[in-house]
C-alpha atoms as a PDB file:
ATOM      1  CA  UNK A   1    -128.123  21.222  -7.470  1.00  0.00           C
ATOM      2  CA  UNK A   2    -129.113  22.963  -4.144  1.00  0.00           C
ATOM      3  CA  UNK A   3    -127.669  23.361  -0.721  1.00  0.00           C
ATOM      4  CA  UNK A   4    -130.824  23.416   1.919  1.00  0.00           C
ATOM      5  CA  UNK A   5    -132.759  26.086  -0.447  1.00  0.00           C
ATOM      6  CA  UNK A   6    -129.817  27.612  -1.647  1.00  0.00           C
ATOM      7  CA  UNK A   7    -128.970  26.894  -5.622  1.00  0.00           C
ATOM      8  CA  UNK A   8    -125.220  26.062  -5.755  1.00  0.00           C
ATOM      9  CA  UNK A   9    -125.251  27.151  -9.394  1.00  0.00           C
ATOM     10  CA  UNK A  10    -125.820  31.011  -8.014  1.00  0.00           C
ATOM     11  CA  UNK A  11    -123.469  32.973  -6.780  1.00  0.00           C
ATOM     12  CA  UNK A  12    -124.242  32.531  -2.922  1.00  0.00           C
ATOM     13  CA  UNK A  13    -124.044  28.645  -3.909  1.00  0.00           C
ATOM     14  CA  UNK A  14    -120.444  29.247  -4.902  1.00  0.00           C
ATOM     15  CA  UNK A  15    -119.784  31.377  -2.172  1.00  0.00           C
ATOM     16  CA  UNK A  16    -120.955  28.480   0.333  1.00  0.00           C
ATOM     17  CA  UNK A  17    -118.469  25.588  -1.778  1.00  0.00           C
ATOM     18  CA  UNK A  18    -115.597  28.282  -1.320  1.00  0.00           C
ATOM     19  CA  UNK A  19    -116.288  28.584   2.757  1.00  0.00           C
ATOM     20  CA  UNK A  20    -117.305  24.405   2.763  1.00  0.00           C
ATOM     21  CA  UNK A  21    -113.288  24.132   0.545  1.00  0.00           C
ATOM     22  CA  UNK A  22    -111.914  26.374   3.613  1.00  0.00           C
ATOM     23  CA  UNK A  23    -113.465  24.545   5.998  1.00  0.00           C
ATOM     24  CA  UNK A  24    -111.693  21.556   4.267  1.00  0.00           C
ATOM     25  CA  UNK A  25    -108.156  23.218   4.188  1.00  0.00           C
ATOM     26  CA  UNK A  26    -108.762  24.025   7.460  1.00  0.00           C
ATOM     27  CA  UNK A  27    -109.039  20.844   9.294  1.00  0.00           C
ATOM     28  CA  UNK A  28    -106.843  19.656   7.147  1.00  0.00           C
ATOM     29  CA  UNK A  29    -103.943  21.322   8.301  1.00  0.00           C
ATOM     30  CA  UNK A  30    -105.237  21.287  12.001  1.00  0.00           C
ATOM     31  CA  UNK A  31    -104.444  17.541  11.517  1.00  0.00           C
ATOM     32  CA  UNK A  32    -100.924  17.550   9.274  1.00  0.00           C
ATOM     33  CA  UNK A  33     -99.810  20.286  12.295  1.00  0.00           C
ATOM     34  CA  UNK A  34    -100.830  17.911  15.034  1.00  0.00           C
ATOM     35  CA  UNK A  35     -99.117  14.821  13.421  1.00  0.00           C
ATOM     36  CA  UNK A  36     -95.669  17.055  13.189  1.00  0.00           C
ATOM     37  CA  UNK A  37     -95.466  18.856  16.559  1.00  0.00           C
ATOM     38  CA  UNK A  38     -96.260  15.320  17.996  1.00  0.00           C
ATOM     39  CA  UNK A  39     -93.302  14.137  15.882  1.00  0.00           C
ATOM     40  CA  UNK A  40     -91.124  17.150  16.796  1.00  0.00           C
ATOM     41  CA  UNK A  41     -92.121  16.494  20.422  1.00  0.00           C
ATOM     42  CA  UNK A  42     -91.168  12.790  20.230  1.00  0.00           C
ATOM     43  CA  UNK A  43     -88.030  13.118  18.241  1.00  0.00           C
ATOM     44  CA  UNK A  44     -86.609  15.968  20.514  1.00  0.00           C
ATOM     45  CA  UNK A  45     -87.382  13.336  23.941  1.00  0.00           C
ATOM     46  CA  UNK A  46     -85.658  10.990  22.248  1.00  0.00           C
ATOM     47  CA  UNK A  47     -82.873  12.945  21.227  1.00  0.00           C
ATOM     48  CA  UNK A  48     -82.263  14.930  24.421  1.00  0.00           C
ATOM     49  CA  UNK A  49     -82.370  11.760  26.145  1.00  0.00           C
ATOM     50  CA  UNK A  50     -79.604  10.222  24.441  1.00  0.00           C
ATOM     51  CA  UNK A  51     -77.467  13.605  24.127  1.00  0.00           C
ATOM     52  CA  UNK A  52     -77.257  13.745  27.627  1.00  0.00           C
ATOM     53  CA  UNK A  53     -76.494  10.160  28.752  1.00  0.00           C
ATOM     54  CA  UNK A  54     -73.617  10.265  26.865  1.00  0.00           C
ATOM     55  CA  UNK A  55     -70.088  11.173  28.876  1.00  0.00           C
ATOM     56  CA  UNK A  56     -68.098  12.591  25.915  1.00  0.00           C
ATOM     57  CA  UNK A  57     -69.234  15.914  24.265  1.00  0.00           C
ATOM     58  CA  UNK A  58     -67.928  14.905  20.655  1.00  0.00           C
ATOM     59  CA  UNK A  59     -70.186  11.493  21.035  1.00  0.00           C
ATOM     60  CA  UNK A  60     -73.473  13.320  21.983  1.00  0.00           C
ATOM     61  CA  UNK A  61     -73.040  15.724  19.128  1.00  0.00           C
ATOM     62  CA  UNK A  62     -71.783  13.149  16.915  1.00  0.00           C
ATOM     63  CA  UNK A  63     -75.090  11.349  17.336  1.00  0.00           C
ATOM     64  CA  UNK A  64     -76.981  14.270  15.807  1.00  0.00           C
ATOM     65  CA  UNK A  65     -75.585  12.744  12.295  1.00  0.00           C
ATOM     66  CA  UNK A  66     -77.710  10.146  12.496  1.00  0.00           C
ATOM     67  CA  UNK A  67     -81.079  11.078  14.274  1.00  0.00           C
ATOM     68  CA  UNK A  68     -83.745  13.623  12.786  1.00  0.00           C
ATOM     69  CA  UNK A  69     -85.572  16.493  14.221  1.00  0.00           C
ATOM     70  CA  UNK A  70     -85.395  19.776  15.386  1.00  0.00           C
ATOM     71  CA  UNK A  71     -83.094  18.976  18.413  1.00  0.00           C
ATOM     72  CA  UNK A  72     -80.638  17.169  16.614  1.00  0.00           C
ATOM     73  CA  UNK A  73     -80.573  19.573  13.672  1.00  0.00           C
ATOM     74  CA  UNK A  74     -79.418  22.270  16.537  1.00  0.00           C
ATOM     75  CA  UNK A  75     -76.757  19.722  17.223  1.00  0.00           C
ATOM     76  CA  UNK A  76     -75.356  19.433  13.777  1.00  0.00           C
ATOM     77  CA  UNK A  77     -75.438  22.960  13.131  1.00  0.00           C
ATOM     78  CA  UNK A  78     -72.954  23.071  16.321  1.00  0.00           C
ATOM     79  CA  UNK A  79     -70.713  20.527  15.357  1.00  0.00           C
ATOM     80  CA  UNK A  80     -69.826  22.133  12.029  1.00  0.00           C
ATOM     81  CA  UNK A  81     -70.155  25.819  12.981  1.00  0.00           C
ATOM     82  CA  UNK A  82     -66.196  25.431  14.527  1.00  0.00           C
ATOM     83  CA  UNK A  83     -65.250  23.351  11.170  1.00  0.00           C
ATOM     84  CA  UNK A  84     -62.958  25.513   8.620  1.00  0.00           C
ATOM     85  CA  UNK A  85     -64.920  26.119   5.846  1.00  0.00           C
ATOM     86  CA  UNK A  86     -63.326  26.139   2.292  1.00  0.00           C
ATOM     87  CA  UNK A  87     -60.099  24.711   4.074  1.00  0.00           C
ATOM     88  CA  UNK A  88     -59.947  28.428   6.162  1.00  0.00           C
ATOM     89  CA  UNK A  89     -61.720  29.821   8.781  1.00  0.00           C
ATOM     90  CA  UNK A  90     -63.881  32.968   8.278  1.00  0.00           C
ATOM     91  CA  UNK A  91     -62.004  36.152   9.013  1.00  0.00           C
ATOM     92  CA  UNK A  92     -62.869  38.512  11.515  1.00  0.00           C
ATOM     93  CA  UNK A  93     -65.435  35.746  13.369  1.00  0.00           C
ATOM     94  CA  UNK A  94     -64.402  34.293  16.474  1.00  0.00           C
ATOM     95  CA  UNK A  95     -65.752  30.649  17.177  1.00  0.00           C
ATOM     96  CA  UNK A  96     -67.921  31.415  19.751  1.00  0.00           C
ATOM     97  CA  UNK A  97     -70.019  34.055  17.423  1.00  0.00           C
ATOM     98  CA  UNK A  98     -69.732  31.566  14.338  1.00  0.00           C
ATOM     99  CA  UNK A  99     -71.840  28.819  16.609  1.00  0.00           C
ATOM    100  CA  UNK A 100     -74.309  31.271  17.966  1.00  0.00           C
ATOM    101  CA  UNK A 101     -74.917  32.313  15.027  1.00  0.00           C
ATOM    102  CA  UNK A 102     -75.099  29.183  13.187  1.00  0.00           C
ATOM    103  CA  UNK A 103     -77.779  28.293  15.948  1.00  0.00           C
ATOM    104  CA  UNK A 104     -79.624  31.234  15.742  1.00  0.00           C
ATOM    105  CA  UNK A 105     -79.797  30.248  12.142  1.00  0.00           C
ATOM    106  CA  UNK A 106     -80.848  26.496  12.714  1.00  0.00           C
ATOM    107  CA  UNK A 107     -83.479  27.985  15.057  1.00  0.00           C
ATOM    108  CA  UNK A 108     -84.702  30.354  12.346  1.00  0.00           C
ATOM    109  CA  UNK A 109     -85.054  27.468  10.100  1.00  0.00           C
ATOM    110  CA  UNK A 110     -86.760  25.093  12.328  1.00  0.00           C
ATOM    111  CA  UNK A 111     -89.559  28.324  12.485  1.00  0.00           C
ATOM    112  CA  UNK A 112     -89.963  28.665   9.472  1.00  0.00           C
ATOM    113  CA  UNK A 113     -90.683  25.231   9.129  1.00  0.00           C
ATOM    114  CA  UNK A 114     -93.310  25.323  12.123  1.00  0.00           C
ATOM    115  CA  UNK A 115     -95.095  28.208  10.903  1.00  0.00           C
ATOM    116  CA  UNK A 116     -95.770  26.399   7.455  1.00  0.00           C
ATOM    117  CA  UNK A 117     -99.845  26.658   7.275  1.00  0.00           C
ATOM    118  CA  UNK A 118    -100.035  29.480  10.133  1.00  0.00           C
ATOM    119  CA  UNK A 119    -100.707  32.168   7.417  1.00  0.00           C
ATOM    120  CA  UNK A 120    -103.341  29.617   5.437  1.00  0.00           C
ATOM    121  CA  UNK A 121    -105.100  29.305   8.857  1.00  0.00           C
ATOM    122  CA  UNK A 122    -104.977  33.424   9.619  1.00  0.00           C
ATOM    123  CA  UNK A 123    -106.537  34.421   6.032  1.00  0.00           C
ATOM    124  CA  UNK A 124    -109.198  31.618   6.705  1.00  0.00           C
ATOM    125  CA  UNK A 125    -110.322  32.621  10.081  1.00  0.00           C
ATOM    126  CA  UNK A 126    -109.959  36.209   8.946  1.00  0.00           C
ATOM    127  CA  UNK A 127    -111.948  35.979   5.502  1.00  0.00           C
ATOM    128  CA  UNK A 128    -114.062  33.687   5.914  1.00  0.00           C
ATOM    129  CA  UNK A 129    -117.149  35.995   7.675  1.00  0.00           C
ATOM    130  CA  UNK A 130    -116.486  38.650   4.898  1.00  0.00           C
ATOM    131  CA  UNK A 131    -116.529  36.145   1.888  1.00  0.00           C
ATOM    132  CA  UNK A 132    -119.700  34.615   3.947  1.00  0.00           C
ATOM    133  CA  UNK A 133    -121.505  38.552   4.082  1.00  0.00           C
ATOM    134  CA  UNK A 134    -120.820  38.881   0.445  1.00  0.00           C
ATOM    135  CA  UNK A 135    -122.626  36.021  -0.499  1.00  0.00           C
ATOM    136  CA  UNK A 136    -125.628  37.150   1.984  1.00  0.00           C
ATOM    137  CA  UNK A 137    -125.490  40.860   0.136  1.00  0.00           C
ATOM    138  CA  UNK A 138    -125.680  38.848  -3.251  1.00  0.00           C
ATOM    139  CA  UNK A 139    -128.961  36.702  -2.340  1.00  0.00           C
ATOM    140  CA  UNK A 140    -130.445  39.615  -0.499  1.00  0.00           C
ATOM    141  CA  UNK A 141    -130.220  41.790  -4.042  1.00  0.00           C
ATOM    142  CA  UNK A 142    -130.871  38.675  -6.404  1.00  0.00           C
ATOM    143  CA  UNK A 143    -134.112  38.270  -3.353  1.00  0.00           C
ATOM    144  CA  UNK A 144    -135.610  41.914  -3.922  1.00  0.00           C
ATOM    145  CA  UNK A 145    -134.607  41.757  -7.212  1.00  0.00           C
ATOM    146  CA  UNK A 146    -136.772  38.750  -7.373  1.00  0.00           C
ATOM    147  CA  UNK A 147    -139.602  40.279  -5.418  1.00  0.00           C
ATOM    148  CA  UNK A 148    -139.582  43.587  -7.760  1.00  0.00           C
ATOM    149  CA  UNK A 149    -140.496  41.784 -10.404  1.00  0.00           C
ATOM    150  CA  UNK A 150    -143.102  39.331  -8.845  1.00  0.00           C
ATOM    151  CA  UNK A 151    -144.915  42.549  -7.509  1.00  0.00           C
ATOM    152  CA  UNK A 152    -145.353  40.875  -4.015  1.00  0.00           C
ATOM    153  CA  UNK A 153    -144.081  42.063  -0.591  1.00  0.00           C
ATOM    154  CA  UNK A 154    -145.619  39.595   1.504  1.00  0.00           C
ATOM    155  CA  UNK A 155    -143.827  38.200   4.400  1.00  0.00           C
ATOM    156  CA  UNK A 156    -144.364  34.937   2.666  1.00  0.00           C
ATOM    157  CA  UNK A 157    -142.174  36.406  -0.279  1.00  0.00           C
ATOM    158  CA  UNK A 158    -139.558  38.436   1.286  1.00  0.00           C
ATOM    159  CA  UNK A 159    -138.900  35.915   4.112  1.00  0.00           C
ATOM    160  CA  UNK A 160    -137.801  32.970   2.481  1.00  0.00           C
ATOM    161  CA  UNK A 161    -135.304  34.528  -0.716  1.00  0.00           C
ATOM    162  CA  UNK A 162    -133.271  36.711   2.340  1.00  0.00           C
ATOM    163  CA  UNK A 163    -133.633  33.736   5.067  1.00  0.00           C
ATOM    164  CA  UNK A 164    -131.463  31.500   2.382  1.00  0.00           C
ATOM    165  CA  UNK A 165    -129.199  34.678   1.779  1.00  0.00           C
ATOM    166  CA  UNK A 166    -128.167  34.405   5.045  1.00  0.00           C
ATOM    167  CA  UNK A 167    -126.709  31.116   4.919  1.00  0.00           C
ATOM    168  CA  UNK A 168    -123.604  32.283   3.584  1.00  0.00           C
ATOM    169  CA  UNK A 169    -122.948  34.547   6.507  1.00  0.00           C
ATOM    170  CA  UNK A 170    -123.884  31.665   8.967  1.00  0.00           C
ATOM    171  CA  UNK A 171    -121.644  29.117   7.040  1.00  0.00           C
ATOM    172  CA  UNK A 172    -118.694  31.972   7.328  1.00  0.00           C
ATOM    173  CA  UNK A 173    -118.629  32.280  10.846  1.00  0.00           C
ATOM    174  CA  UNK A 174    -119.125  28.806  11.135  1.00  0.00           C
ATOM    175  CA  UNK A 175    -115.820  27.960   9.041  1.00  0.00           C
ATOM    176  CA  UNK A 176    -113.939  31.104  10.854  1.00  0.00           C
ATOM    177  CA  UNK A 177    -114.475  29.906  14.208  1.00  0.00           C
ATOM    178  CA  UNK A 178    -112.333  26.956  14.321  1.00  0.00           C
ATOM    179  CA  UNK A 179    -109.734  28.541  11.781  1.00  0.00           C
ATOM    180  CA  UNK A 180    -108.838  30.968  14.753  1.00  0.00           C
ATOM    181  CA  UNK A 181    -109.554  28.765  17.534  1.00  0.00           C
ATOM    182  CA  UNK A 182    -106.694  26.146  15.742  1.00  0.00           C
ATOM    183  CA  UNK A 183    -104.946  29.132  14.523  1.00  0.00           C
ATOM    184  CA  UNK A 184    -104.273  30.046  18.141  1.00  0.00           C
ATOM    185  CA  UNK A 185    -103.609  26.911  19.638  1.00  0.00           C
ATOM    186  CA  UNK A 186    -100.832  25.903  17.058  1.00  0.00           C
ATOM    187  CA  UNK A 187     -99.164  29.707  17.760  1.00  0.00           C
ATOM    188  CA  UNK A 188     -98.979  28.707  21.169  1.00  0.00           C
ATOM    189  CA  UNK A 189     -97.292  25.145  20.108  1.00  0.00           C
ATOM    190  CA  UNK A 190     -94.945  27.152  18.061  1.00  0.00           C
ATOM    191  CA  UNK A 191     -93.764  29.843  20.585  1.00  0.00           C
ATOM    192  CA  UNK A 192     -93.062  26.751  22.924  1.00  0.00           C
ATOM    193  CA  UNK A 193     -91.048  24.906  20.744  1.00  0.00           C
ATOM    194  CA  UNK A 194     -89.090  27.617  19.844  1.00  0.00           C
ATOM    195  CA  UNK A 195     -88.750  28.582  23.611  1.00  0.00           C
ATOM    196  CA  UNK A 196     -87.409  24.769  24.053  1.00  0.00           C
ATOM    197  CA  UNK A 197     -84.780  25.126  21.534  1.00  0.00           C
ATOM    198  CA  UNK A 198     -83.571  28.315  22.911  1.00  0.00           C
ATOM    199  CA  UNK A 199     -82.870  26.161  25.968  1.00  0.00           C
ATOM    200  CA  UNK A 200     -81.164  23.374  24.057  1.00  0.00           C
ATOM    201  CA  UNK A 201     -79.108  25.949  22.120  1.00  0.00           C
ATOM    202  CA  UNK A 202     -78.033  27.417  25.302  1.00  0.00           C
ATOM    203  CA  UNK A 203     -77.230  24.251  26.761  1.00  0.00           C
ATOM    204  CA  UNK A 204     -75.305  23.539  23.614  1.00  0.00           C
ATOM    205  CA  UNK A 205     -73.223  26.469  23.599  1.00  0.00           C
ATOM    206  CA  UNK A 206     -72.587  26.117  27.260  1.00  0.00           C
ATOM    207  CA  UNK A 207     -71.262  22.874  26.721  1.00  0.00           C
ATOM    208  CA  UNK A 208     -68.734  23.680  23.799  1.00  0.00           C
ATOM    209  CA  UNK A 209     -67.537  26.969  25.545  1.00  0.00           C
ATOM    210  CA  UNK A 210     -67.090  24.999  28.464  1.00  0.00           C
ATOM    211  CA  UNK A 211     -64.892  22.832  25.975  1.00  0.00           C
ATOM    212  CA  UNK A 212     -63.240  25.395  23.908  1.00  0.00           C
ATOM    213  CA  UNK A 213     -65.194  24.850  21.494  1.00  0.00           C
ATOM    214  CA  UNK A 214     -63.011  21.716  20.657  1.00  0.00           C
ATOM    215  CA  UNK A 215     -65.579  18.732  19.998  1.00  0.00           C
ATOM    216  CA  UNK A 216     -62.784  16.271  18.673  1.00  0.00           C
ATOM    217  CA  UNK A 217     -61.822  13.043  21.103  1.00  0.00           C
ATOM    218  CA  UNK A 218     -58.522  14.047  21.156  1.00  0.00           C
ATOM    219  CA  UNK A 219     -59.360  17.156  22.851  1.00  0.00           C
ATOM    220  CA  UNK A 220     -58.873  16.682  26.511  1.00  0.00           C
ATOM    221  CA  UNK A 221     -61.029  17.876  28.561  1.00  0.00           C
ATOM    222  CA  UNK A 222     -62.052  17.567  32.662  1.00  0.00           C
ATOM    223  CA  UNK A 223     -65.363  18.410  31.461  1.00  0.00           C
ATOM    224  CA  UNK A 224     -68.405  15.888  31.007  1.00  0.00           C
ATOM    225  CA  UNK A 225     -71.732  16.176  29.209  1.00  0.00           C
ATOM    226  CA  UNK A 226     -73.297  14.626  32.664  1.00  0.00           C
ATOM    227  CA  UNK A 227     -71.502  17.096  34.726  1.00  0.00           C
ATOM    228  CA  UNK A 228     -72.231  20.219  33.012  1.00  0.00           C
ATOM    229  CA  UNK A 229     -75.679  19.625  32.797  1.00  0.00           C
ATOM    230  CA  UNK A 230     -75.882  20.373  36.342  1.00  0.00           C
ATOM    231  CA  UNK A 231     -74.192  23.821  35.774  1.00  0.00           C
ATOM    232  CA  UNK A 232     -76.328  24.624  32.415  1.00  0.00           C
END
């Protein structure tokens, strides 16, 4: 079984199905990361948009129960960071340093998520052109190898043995290319999200310290999610 003039058997051959599996992986995930920052993106519209049409604080974070995403995660993590927890609160931590941190925390967790397949995508773009010049170095030595024994140094001989060698390197910068290239673009994605929930989170906090950080109904307030969006 050959590749162009390249036996796949060899060990250039299974240098090139490594690089063609990378090249795999790495579309791959280019795809499953577009499909979920195009669902984070539509679940946090949807979201924001119905956490601020609502007038009562306790209803818009009370929605967060029942919707998914990033956005509303942020909104649950708020909503219980003020609840007692084991029937007491926790000593020494005031409620306004119990929900920053729990959304600091939610906002560490919805990174972590994000960045699932970043590293895949780094060693790709990053190995690739080395794995690709070790399989050229392996022809070109199995080539003159070749040509020792044959005897013949004609341009004839040498020329075709090192011109398949060098395949591998081609097919390695070929795969590394778009690694980086998608590699970059989904960084970018990421730092924006993450700058977008640091928004929401601050909008969030604003509105419970405007509140007390009371989110109950009974807790009445001259305050309104509508009106302190203006201030926030």
């Amino acid at each position: 079984m050959t590749f162009g003039h390249v036996e796949l058997l060899s060990p250039e051959g299974g240098v090139i199905l490594l690089l063609l599996l990378f090249s795999v992986l790495t579309w791959t995930l280019g795809v499953l990361k577009l499909l979920q920052y195009r669902r984070l993106q539509r679940r946090a519209r949807q979201f924001r948009a119905l956490f601020w049409q609502q007038d009562d604080l306790s209803h818009s974070l009370s929605h967060s129960i029942a919707e998914t995403g990033a956005f509303a995660n942020l909104a649950q993590a708020a909503l219980q960071a003020p609840q007692p927890v084991n029937g007491k609160l926790t000593p020494g931590l005031h409620l306004p340093d119990r929900v920053e941190r729990a959304l600091q925390q939610q906002i560490q967790r919805e990174r972590r998520t994000l960045e699932t397949g970043l590293a895949v995508l780094a060693s790709v773009g990053t190995t690739s052109p080395f794995i690709g010049l070790f399989g050229t170095v392996w022809g070109i030595m199995a080539a003159l190898q070749q040509i020792g024994l044959s005897g013949s140094a004609s341009l004839d001989t040498v020329a075709g043995p090192i011109g398949n060698a060098l395949i591998a390197t081609g097919i390695g910068i070929a795969v590394a290319v778009p690694a980086v290239l998608i590699y970059n673009y989904f960084l970018r994605r990421l730092k924006l999200a993450i700058a977008d929930m640091d928004d929401f989170a601050h909008d969030i906090f604003s509105l419970l310290q405007a509140h007390d950080f009371q989110v109950t109904p009974q807790s009445a307030t001259p305050y309104s999610v509508k009106n302190i969006r203006e201030v926030v």
